[in-house]
Protein backbone atom coordinates (compact mmCIF):
# COMPACT_ATOMS: atom_id res chain seq x y z
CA UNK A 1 80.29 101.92 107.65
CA UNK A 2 81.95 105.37 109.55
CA UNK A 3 79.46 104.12 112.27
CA UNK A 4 81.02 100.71 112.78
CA UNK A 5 84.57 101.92 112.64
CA UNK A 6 83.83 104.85 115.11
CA UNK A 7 81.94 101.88 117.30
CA UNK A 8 84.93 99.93 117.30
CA UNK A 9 87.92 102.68 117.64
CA UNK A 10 86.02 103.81 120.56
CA UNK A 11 86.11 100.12 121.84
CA UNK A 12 89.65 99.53 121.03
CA UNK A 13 90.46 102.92 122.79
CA UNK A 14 88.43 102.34 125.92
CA UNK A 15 90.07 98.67 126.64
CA UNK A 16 93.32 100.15 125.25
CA UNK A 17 92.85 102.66 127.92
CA UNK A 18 91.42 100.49 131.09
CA UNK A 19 93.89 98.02 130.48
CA UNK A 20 96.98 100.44 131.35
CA UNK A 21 95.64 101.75 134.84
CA UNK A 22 98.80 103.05 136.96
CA UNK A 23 100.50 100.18 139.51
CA UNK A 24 101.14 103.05 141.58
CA UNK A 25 97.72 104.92 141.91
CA UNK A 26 95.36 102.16 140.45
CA UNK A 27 92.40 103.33 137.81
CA UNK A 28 91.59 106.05 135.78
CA UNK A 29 92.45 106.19 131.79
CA UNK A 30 96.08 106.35 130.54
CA UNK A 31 97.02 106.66 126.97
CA UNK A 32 100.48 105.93 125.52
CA UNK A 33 101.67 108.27 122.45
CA UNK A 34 104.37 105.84 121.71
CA UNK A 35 104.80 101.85 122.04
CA UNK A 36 107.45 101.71 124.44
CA UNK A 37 104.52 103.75 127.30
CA UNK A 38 107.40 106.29 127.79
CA UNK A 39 104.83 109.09 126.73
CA UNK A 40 101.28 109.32 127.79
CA UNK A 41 98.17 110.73 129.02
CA UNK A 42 96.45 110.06 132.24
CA UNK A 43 92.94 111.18 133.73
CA UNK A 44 90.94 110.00 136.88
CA UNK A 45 87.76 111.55 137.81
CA UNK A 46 86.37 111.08 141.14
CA UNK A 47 82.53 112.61 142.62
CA UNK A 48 82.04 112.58 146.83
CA UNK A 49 78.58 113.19 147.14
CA UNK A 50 77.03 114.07 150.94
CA UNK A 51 74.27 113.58 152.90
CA UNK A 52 74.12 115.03 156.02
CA UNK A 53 72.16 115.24 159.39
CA UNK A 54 73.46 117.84 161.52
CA UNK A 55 72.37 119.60 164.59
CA UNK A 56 73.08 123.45 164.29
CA UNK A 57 74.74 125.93 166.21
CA UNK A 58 72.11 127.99 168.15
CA UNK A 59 71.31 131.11 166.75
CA UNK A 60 71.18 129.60 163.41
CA UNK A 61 69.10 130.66 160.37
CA UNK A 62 68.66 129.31 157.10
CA UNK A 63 66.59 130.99 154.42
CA UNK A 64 64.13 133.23 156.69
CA UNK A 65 63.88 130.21 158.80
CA UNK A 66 65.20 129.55 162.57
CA UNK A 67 66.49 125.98 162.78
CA UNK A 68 68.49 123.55 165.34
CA UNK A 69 68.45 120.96 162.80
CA UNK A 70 69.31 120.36 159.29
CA UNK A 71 69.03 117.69 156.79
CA UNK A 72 70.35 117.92 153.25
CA UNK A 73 72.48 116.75 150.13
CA UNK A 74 75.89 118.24 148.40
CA UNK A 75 78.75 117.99 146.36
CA UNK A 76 81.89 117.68 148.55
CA UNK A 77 83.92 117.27 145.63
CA UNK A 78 84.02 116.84 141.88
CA UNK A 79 87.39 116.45 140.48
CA UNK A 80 89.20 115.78 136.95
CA UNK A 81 93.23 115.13 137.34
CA UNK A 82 94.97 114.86 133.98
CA UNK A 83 99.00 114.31 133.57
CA UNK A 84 101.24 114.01 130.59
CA UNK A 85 104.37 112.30 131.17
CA UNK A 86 105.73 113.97 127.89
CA UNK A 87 109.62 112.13 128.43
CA UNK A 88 110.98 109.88 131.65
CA UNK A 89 112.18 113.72 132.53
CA UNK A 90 109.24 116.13 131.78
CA UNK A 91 105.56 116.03 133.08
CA UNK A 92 102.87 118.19 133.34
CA UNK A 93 100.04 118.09 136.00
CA UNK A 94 96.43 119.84 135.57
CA UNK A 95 93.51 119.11 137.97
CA UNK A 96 89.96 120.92 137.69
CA UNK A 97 87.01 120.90 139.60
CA UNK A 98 84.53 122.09 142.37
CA UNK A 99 84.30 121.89 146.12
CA UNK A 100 81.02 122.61 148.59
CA UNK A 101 78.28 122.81 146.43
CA UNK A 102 74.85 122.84 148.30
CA UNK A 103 70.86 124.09 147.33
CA UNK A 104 71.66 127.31 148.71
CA UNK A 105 76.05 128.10 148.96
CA UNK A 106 78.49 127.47 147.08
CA UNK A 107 77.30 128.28 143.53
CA UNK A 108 79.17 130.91 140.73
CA UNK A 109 80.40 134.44 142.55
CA UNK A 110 77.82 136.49 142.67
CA UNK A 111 74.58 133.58 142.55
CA UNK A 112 71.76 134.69 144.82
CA UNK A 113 68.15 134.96 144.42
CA UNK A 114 65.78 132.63 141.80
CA UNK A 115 66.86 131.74 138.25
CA UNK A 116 69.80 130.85 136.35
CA UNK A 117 72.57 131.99 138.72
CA UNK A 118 70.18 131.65 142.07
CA UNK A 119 71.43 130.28 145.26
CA UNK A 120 74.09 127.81 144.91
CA UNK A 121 74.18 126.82 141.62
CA UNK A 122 76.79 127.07 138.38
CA UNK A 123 79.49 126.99 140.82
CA UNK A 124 82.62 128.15 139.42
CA UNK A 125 84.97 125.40 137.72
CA UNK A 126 89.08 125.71 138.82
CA UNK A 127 92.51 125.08 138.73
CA UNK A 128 93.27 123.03 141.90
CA UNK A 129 96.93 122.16 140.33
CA UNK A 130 98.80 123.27 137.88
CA UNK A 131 102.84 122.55 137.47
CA UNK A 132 105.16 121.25 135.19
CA UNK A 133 107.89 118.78 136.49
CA UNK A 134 111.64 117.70 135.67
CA UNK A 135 113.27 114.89 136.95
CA UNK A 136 116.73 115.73 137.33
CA UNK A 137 118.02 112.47 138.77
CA UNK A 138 115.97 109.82 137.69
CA UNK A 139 114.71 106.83 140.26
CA UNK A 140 116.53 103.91 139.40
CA UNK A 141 117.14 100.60 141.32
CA UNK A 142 120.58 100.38 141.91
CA UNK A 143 120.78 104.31 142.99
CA UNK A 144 119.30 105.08 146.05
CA UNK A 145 118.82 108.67 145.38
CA UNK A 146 116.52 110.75 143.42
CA UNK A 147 115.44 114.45 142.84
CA UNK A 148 112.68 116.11 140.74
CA UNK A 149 111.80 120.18 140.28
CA UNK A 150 108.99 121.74 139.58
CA UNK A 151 107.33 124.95 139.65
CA UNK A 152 103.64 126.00 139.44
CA UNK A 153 100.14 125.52 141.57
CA UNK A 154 101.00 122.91 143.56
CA UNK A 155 100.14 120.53 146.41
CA UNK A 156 104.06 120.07 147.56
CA UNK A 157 103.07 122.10 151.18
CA UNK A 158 104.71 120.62 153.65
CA UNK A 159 103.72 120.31 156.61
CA UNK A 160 102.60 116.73 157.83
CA UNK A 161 101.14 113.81 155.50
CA UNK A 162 98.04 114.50 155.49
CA UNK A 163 98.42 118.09 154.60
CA UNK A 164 99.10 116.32 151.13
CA UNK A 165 96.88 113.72 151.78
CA UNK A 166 94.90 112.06 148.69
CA UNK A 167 91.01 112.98 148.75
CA UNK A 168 90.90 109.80 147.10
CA UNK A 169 91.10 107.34 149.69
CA UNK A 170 90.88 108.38 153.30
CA UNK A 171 89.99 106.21 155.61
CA UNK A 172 87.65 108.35 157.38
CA UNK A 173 85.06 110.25 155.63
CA UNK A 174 87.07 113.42 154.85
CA UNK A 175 90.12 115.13 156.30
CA UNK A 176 89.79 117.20 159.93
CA UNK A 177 90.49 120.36 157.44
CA UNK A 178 93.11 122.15 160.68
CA UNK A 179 95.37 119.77 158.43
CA UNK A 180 95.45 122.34 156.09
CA UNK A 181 96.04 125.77 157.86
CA UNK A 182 96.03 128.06 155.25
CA UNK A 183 92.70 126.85 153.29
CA UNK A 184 91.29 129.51 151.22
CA UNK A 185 93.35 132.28 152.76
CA UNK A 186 96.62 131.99 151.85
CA UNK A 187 96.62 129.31 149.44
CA UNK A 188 93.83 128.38 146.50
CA UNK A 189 92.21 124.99 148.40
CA UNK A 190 95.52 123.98 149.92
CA UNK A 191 98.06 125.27 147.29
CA UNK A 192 100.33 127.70 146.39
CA UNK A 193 101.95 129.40 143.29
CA UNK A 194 105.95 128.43 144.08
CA UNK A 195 108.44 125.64 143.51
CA UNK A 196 109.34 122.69 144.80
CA UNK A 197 112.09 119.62 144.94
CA UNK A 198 110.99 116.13 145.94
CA UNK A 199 112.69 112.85 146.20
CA UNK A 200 113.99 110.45 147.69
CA UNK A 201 117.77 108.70 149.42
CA UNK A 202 117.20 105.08 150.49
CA UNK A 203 114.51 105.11 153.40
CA UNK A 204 113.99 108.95 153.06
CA UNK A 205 111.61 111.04 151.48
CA UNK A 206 111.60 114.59 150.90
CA UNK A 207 110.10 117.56 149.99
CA UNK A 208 110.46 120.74 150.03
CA UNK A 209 109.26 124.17 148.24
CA UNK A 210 109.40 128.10 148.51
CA UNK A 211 105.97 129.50 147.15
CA UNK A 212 104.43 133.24 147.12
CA UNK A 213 101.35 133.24 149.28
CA UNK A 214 97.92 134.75 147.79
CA UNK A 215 97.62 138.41 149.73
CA UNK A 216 95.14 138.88 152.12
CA UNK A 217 94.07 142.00 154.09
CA UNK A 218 92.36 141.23 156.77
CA UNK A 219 91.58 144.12 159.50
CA UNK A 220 92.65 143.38 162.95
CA UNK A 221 89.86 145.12 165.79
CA UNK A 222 91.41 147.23 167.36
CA UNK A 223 91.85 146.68 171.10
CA UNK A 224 93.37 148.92 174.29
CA UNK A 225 95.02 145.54 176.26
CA UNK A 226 98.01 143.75 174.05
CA UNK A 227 96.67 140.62 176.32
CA UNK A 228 93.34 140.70 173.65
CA UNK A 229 94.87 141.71 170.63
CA UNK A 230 93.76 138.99 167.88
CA UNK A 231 95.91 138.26 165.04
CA UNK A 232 94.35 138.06 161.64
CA UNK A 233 95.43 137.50 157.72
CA UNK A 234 97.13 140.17 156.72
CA UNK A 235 100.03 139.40 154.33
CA UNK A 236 99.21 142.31 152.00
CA UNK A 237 102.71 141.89 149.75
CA UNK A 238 103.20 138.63 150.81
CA UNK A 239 106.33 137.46 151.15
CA UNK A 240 107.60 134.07 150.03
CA UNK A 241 106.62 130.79 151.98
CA UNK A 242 108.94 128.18 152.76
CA UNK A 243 107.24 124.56 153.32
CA UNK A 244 109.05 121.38 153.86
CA UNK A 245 108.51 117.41 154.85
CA UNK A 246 110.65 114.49 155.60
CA UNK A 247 109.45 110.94 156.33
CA UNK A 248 111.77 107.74 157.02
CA UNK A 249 109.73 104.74 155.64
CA UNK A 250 110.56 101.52 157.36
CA UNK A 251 108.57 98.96 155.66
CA UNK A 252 107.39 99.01 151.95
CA UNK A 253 108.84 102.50 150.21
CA UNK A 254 105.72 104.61 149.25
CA UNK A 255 105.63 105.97 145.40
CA UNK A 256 106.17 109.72 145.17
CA UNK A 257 105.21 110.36 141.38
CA UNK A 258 102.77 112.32 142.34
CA UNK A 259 101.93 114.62 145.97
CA UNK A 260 99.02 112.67 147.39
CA UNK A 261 99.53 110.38 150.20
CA UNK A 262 97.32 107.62 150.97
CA UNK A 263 95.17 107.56 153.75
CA UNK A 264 94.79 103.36 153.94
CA UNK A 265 95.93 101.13 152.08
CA UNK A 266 93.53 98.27 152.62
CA UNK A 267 96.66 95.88 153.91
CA UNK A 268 98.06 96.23 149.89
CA UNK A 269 100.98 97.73 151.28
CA UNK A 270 103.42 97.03 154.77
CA UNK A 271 104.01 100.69 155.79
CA UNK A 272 105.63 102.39 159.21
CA UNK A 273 106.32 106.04 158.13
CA UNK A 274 107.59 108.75 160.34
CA UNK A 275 107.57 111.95 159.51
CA UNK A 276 108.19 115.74 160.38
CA UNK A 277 107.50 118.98 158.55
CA UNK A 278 107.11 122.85 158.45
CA UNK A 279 105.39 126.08 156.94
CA UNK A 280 106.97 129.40 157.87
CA UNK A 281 106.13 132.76 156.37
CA UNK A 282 107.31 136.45 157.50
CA UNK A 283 104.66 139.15 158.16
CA UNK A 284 101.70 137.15 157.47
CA UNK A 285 99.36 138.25 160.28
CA UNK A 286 98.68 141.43 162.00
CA UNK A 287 97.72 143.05 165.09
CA UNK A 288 96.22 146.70 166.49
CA UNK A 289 96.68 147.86 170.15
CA UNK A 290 95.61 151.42 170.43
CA UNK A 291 95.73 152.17 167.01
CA UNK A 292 99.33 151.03 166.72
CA UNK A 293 99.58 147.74 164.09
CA UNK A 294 101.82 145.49 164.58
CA UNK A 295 103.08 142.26 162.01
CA UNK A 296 103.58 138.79 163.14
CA UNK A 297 104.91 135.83 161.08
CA UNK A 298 103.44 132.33 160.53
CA UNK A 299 105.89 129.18 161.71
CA UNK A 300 103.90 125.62 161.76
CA UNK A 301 105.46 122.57 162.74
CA UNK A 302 104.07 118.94 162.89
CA UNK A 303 105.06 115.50 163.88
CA UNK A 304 103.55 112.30 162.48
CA UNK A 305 103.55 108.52 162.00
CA UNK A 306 101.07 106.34 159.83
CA UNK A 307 100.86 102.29 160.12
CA UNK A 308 99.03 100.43 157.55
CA UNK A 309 99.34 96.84 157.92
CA UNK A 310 98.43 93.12 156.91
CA UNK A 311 97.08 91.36 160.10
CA UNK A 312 96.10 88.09 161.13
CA UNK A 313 95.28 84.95 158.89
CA UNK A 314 96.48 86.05 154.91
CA UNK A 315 93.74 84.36 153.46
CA UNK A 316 91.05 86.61 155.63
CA UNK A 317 92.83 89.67 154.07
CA UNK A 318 92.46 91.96 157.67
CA UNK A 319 94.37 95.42 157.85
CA UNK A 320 94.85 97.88 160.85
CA UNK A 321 96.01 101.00 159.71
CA UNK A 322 96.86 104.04 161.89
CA UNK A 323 97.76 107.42 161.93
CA UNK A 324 98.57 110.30 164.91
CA UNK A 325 99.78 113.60 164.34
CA UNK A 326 100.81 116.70 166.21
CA UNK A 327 100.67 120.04 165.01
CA UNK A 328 102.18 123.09 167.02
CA UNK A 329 100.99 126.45 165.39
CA UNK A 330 101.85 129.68 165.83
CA UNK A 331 99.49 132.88 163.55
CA UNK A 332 100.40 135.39 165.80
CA UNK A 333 99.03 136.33 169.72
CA UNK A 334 95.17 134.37 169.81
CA UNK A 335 95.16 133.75 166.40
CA UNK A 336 91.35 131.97 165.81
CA UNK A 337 89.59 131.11 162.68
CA UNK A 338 86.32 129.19 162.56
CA UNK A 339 85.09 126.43 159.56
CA UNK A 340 82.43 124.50 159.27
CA UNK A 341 82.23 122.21 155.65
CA UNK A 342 78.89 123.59 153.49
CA UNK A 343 77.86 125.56 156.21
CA UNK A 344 74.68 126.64 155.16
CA UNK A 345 73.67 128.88 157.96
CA UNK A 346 73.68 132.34 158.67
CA UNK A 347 72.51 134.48 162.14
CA UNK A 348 69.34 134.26 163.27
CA UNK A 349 68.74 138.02 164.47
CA UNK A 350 65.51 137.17 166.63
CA UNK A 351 67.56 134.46 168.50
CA UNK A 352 67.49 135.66 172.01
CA UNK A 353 69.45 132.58 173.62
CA UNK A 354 73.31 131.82 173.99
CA UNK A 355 75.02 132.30 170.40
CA UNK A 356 77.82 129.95 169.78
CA UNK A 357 81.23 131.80 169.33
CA UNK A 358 82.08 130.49 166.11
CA UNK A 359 78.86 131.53 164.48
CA UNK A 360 75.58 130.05 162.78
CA UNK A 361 75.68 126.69 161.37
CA UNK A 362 78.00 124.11 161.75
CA UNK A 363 80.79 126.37 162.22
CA UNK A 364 83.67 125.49 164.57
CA UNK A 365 87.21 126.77 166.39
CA UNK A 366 89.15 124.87 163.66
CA UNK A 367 92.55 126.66 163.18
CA UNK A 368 94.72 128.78 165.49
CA UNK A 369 97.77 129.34 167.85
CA UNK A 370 98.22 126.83 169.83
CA UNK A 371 97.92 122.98 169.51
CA UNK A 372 96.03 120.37 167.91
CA UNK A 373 97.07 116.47 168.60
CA UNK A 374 94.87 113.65 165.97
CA UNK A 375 94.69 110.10 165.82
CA UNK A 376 92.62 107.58 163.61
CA UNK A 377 92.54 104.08 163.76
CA UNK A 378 90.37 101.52 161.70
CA UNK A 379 90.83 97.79 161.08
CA UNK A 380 89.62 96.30 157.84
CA UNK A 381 87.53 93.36 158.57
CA UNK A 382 88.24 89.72 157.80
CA UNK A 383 87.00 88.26 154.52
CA UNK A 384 83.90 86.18 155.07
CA UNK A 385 84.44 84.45 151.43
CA UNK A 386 87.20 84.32 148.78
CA UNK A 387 85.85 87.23 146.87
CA UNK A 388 83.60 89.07 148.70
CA UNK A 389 81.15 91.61 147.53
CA UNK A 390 81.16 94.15 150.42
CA UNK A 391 84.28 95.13 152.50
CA UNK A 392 83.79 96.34 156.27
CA UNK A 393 86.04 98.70 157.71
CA UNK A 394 85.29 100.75 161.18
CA UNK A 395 87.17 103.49 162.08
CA UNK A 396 87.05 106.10 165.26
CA UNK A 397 89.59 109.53 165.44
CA UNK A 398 89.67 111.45 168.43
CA UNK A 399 91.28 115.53 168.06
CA UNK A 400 92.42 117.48 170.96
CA UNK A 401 92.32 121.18 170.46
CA UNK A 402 94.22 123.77 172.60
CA UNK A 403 93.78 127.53 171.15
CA UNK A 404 95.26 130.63 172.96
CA UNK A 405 92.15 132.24 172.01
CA UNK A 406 90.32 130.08 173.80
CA UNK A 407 90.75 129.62 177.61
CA UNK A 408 89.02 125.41 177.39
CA UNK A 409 90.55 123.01 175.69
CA UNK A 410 88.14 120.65 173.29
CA UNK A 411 87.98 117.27 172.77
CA UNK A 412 86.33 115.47 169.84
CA UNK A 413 85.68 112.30 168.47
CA UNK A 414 84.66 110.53 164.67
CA UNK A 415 83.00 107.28 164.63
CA UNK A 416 82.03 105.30 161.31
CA UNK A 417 82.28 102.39 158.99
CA UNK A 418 83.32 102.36 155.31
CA UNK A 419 81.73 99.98 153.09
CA UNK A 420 84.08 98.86 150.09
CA UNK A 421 81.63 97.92 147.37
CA UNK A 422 85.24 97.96 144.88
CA UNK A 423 88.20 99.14 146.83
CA UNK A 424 88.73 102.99 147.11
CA UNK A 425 86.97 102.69 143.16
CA UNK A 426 83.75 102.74 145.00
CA UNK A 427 82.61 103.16 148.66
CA UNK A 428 80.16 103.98 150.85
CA UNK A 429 81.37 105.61 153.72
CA UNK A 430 79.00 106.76 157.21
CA UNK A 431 80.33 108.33 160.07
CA UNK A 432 78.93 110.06 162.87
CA UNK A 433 80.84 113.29 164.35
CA UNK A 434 81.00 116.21 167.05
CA UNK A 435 81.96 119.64 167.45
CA UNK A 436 82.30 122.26 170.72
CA UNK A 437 79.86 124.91 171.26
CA UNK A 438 81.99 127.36 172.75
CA UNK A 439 79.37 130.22 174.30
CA UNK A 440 82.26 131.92 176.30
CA UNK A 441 86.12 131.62 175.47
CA UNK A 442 86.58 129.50 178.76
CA UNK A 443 82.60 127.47 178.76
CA UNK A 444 81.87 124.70 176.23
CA UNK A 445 77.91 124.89 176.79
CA UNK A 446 77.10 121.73 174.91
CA UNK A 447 78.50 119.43 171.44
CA UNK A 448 76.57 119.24 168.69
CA UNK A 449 76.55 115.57 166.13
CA UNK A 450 76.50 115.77 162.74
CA UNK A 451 75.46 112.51 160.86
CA UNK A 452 76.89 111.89 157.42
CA UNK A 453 76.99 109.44 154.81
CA UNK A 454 79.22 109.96 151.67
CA UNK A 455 78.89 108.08 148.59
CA UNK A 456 82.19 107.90 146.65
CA UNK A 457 83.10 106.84 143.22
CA UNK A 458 86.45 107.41 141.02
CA UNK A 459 87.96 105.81 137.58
């Protein structure tokens, strides 16, 4: 008897639960506390798991092994996102998970070696966001503008649209990453501790927050020429951050519940946005010129615009959607940082050839002063029947890179396909791309591929 009426609450609660998916977001599990759906619970959990081909960096070791190529499996991302929307006013926001995880990185601080904490695994779980929210002019129909606060570890940076992009539904594989400048230096994965105001006034949508950067302390090298001198992280007692984004949407308004923009819409949606945003922050690098250091301050600015559109016959259900942006950044005088996504390599000591710049791996000149212009553009093929099982969508982006630190600029390119076995809900995605192998700060020797295929699920 307590079996069959567990059995069947748990029934009544999953449908009751599937059935009241968000229009906004689509998916996951909401829960209304009271009959009128003014309170409830919401959770969507989504996995992006990797496999990759990549040629490495020469000079590139992993275990006690020297290596030019690499094949292997990882967790880009496992994520839970829950919200309460306790009143129409007051919500709270909490989202978990892990990031990078591979068979030899990215496992609990301190993992090395064989056994329970060896190489890579128990990785640590943690707070991605964390903020509560009040609406202090409420979105309604007939008033064209709106305004909510909030305050906590949050996602409201600024910057450009897909510095707040949604990892949820990109078009290609994964974001270029110099969308988000600060990434595990000044900010926890692309957020701060601050707070913000967003809304909206007819066409326009804002947002805007003043945050406290996480301290760094990074050691410039000292040099004798002020031509050389390299900036590096060094905000020590940081100073508050001030982010901030604006967008004029032409088309079909875009729902700002929550942070994340969408990277396609799949031809749901009409959309021409433009936008324009900033990140500024006072003594947040440093310098040494014969022994003397001396503090810079970090201003970012970026330009953008994103098309997502129906095209073509309806009933084939094609979409071309589009996005270019252009970021101007300024760290401080040559300013470099390299990144390369589960980079599993380290030096290879005996290596007696050309070393890349950025290092062992898949490492890369991703962020730094100067200028980075990126486009992608993908068109969602047409429906061969009414309800077809598979959905085709090829994409290519092209970056251009221009670093002070770096005398060449670089120019690379993404090519892939994503396979929509049920919308964003579940996708295949494969995608081939390139990197510069800088062996001299004005010689690219060579580009290296990397090969990956992502497999991509969320409620």
């Amino acid at each position: 008897m307590k079996k069959s009426i567990l059995t069947s609450t748990i029934m009544l609660l999953s449908f009751f639960a599937f059935s009241q998916g968000s229009p906004d977001y689509g998916g996951g599990m909401k829960f209304n506390i009271n009959p009128e759906g003014t309170k409830y619970m919401r959770f969507i959990a989504w996995n992006q798991i990797w496999l990759r081909s990549s040629q490495m960096n020469p000079g590139t070791m992993i275990g006690d092994e020297g290596i030019s190529q690499q094949e292997d499996i990882g967790l880009r991302r496992l994520r839970l996102l829950a919200y309460a929307q306790i009143s129409p006013r007051y919500m709270i926001v909490t989202h978990i998970g892990i990031n990078n995880q591979t068979f030899i990185n990215g496992g609990a601080s301190g993992s090395s070696g064989t056994g329970g904490y060896g190489n890579g695994k128990k990785p640590g779980l943690f707070f991605h966001d964390a903020w509560n929210e009040y609406a202090v002019v409420l979105p309604k129909e007939d008033k064209p503008f709106s305004l909510s606060m909030g305050a906590g570890l949050h996602y409201y940076m600024g910057l450009s649209r897909m510095t707040m992009s949604s990892t949820l539904n990109y078009m290609t594989i994964d974001a270029p990453i110099f969308n988000w400048p600060l990434i595990e230096n000044s900010d926890q994965f692309a957020r701060q501790i601050g707070v913000f105001a967003k809304g909206k006034y007819n066409r326009i949508e804002y947002r805007f927050s003043i945050n406290k950067p996480f301290a760094t302390n990074q050691i410039p090298v000292d040099v004798a020429d002020e031509a050389v001198a390299r900036a590096v992280d060094n905000n020590n007692n940081a100073h508050w951050s001030k982010a901030g984004y604006v967008e004029y949407q032409f088309f079909d308004k875009e729902s700002n519940f929550l942070p994340f923009k969408v990277g396609t819409y799949l031809g749901a949606k009409k959309m021409l946005n433009i936008g324009a945003g900033f990140y500024t922050a006072p003594s947040s690098t440093k310098t040494s010129v014969n022994g003397e250091t001396e503090r810079h301050a970090t201003n970012l600015f970026s330009g953008d615009v994103f098309l997502d559109l129906p095209i073509g016959n309806k009933e084939k259900k094609m979409a071309f959607t589009g996005y270019s942006v252009f970021y101007s950044y300024d760290f401080g005088p040559n300013y470099l940082r390299n990144i390369g996504i589960m980079n599993e390599g380290v030096r290879n000591t005996q290596y007696t050839g050309s070393e890349a710049l950025a290092g062992p791996g898949n490492l890369q000149p991703m962020i730094g002063t100067g200028s980075i212009w990126y486009t992608q553009a993908g068109v969602l093929l047409p429906n061969a029947n009414e309800k077809p099982k598979v959905r085709i969508q090829p994409f290519a982006a092209y970056t251009y890179k221009n670093f002070d630190a770096l005398e060449k600029a670089s120019n690379q390119f993404d090519f892939g396909t994503n396979f929509f076995l049920d919308g964003h809900h579940a996708k295949i995605t494969a995608q081939y791309s390139n990197r510069p192998i800088y062996t001299a700060v004005d010689k690219i020797d060579s580009y290296k591929g990397e090969f990956l295929l992502q497999l991509h699920i969320y409620l």
